[in-house]
C-alpha atoms as a PDB file:
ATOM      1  CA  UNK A   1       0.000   0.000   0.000  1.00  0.00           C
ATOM      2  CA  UNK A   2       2.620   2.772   0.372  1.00  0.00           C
ATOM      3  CA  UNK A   3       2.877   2.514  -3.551  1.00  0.00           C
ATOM      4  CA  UNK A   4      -0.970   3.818  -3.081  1.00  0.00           C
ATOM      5  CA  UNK A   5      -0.288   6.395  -0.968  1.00  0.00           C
ATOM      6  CA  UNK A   6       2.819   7.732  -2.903  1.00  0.00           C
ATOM      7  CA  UNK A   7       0.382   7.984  -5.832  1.00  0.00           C
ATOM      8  CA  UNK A   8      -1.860  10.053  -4.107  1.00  0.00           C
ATOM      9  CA  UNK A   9       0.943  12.710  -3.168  1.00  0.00           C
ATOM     10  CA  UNK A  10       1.363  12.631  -6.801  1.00  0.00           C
ATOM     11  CA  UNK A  11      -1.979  13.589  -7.765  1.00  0.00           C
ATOM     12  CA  UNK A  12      -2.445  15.928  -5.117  1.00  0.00           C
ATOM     13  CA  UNK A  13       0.960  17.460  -6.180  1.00  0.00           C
ATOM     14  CA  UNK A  14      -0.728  17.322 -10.026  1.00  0.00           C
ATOM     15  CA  UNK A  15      -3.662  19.035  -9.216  1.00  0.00           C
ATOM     16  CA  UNK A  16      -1.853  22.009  -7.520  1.00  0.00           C
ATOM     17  CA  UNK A  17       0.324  22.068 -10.771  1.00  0.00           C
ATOM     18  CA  UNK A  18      -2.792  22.263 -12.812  1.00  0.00           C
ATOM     19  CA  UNK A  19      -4.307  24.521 -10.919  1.00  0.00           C
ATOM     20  CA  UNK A  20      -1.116  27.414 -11.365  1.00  0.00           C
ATOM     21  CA  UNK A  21      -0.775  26.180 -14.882  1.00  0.00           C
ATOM     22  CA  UNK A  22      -4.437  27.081 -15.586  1.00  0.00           C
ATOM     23  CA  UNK A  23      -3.726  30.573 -14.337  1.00  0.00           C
ATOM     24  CA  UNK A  24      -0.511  30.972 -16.160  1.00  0.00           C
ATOM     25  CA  UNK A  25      -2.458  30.244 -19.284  1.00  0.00           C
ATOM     26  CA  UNK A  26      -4.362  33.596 -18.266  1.00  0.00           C
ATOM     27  CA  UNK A  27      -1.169  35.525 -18.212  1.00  0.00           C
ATOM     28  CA  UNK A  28       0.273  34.015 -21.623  1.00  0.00           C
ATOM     29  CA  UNK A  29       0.470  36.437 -24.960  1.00  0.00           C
ATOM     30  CA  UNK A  30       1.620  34.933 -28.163  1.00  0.00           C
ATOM     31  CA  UNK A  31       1.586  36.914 -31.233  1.00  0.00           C
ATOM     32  CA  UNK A  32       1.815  35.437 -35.391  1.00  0.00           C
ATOM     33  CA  UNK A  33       1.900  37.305 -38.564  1.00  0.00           C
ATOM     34  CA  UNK A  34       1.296  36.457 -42.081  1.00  0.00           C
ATOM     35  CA  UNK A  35       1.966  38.723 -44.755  1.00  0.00           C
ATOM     36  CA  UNK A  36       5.563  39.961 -44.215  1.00  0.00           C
ATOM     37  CA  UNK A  37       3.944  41.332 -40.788  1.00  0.00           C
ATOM     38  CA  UNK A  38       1.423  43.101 -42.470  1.00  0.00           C
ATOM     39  CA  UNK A  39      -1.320  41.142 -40.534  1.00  0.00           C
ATOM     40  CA  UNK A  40      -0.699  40.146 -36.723  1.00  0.00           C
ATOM     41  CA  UNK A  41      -3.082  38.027 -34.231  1.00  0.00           C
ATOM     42  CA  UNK A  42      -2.371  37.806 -30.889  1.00  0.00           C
ATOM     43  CA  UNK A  43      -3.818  34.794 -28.835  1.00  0.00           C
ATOM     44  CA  UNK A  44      -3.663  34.505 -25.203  1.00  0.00           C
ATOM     45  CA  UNK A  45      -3.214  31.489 -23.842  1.00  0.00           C
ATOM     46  CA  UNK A  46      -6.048  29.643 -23.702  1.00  0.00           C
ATOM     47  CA  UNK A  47      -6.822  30.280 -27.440  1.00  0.00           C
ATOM     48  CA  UNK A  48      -8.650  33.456 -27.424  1.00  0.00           C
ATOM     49  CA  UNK A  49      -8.329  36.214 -29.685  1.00  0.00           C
ATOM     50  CA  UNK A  50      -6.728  39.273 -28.310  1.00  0.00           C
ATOM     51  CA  UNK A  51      -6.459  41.731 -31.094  1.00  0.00           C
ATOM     52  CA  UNK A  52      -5.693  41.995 -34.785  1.00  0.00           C
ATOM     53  CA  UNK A  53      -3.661  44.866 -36.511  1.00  0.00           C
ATOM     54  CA  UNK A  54      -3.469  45.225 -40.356  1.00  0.00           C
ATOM     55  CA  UNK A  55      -1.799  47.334 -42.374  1.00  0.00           C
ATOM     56  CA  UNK A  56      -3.861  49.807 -43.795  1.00  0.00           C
ATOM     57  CA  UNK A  57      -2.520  49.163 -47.031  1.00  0.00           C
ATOM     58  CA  UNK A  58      -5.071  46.068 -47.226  1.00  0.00           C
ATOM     59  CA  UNK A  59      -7.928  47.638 -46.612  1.00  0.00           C
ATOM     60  CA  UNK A  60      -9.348  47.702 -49.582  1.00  0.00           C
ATOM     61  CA  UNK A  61     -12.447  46.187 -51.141  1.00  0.00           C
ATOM     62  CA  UNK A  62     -10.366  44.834 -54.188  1.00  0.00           C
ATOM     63  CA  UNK A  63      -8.434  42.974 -51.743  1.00  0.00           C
ATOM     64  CA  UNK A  64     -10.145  41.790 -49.171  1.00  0.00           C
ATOM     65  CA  UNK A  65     -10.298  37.736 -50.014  1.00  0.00           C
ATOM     66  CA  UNK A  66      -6.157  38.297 -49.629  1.00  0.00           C
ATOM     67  CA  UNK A  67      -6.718  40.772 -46.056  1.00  0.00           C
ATOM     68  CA  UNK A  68      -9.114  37.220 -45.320  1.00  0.00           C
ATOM     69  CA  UNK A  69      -6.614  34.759 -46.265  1.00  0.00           C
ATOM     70  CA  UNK A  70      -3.762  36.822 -44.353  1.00  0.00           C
ATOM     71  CA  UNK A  71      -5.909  36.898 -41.010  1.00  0.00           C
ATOM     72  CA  UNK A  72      -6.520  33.082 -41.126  1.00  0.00           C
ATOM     73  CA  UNK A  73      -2.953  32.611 -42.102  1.00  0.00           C
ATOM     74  CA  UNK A  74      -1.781  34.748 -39.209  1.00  0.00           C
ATOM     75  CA  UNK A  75      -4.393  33.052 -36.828  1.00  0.00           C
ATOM     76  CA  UNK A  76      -2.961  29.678 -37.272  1.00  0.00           C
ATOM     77  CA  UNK A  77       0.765  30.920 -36.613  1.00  0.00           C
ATOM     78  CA  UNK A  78      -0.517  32.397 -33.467  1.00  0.00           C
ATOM     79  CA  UNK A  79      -2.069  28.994 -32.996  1.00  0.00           C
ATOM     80  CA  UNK A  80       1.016  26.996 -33.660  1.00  0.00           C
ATOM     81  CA  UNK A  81       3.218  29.247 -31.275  1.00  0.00           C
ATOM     82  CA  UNK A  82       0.847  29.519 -28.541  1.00  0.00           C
ATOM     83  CA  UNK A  83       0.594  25.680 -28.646  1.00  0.00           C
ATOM     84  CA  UNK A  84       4.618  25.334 -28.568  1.00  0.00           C
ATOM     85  CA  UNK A  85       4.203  27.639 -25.333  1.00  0.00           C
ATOM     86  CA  UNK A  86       2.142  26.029 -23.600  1.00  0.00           C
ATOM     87  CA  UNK A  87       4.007  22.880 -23.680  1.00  0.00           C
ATOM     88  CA  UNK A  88       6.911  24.965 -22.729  1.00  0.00           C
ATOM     89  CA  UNK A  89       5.249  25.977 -20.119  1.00  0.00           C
ATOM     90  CA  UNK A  90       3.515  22.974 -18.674  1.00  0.00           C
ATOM     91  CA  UNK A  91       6.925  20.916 -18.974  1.00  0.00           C
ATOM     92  CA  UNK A  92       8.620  23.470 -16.730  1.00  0.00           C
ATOM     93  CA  UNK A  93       5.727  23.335 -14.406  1.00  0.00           C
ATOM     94  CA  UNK A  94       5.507  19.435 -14.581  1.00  0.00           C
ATOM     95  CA  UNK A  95       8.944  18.922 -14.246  1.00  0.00           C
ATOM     96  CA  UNK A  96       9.372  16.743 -11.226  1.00  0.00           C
ATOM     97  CA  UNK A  97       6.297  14.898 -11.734  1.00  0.00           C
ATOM     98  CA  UNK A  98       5.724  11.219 -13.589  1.00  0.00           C
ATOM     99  CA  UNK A  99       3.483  11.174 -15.898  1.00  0.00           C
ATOM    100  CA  UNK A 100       2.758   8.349 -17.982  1.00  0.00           C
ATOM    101  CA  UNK A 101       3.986   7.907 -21.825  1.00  0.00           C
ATOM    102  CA  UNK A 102       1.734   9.532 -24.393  1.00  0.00           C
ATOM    103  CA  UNK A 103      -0.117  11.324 -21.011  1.00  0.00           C
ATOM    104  CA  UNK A 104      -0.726  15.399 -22.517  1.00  0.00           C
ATOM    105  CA  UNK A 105      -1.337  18.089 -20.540  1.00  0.00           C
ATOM    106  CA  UNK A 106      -3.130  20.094 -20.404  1.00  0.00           C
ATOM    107  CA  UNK A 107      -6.237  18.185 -21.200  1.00  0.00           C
END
């Protein structure tokens, strides 16, 4: 049985982890660009939209399907960072703890 009670330490230690890293997330800012920089998203880190800047250059109605592509395009390297982050993040935070093979967090 002490194998039992060293795994609940562990997940008592886990949930206090999650619990921080769930806050972190709040605090996170990760920014991508598309278009030479022309179009920037920023994403905080639990996925939501921040803000979006474009260059007024785009903003016109001849060229909007390209200001739409650029947006998505900068969206998704927002995405891609943020998600690099977070693991970052929850690695650093997770550290000392054993997690099982395959076992992602955060959920």
């Amino acid at each position: 049985m002490k194998n039992l009670g060293q795994l609940m330490k562990q997940a008592q230690a886990m949930q206090t982890k999650m619990a921080e890293m769930q806050e972190k997330l709040e605090t996170i800012e990760v920014s991508g660009s598309a278009g030479a920089g022309m179009v920037a998203v920023t994403l905080n880190g639990k996925g939501a939209m921040r803000s979006v800047k474009i260059d007024p250059s785009l903003a016109k109605a001849d060229e909007i399907e390209i200001l739409e592509d650029l947006i998505a395009a900068a969206h998704n390297d927002a995405k891609v960072k943020l998600e690099q982050k977070v693991q970052e993040e929850t690695a650093a935070l997770m550290g000392g703890l054993q997690l099982p093979p395959g076992f992602k967090l955060p959920f």
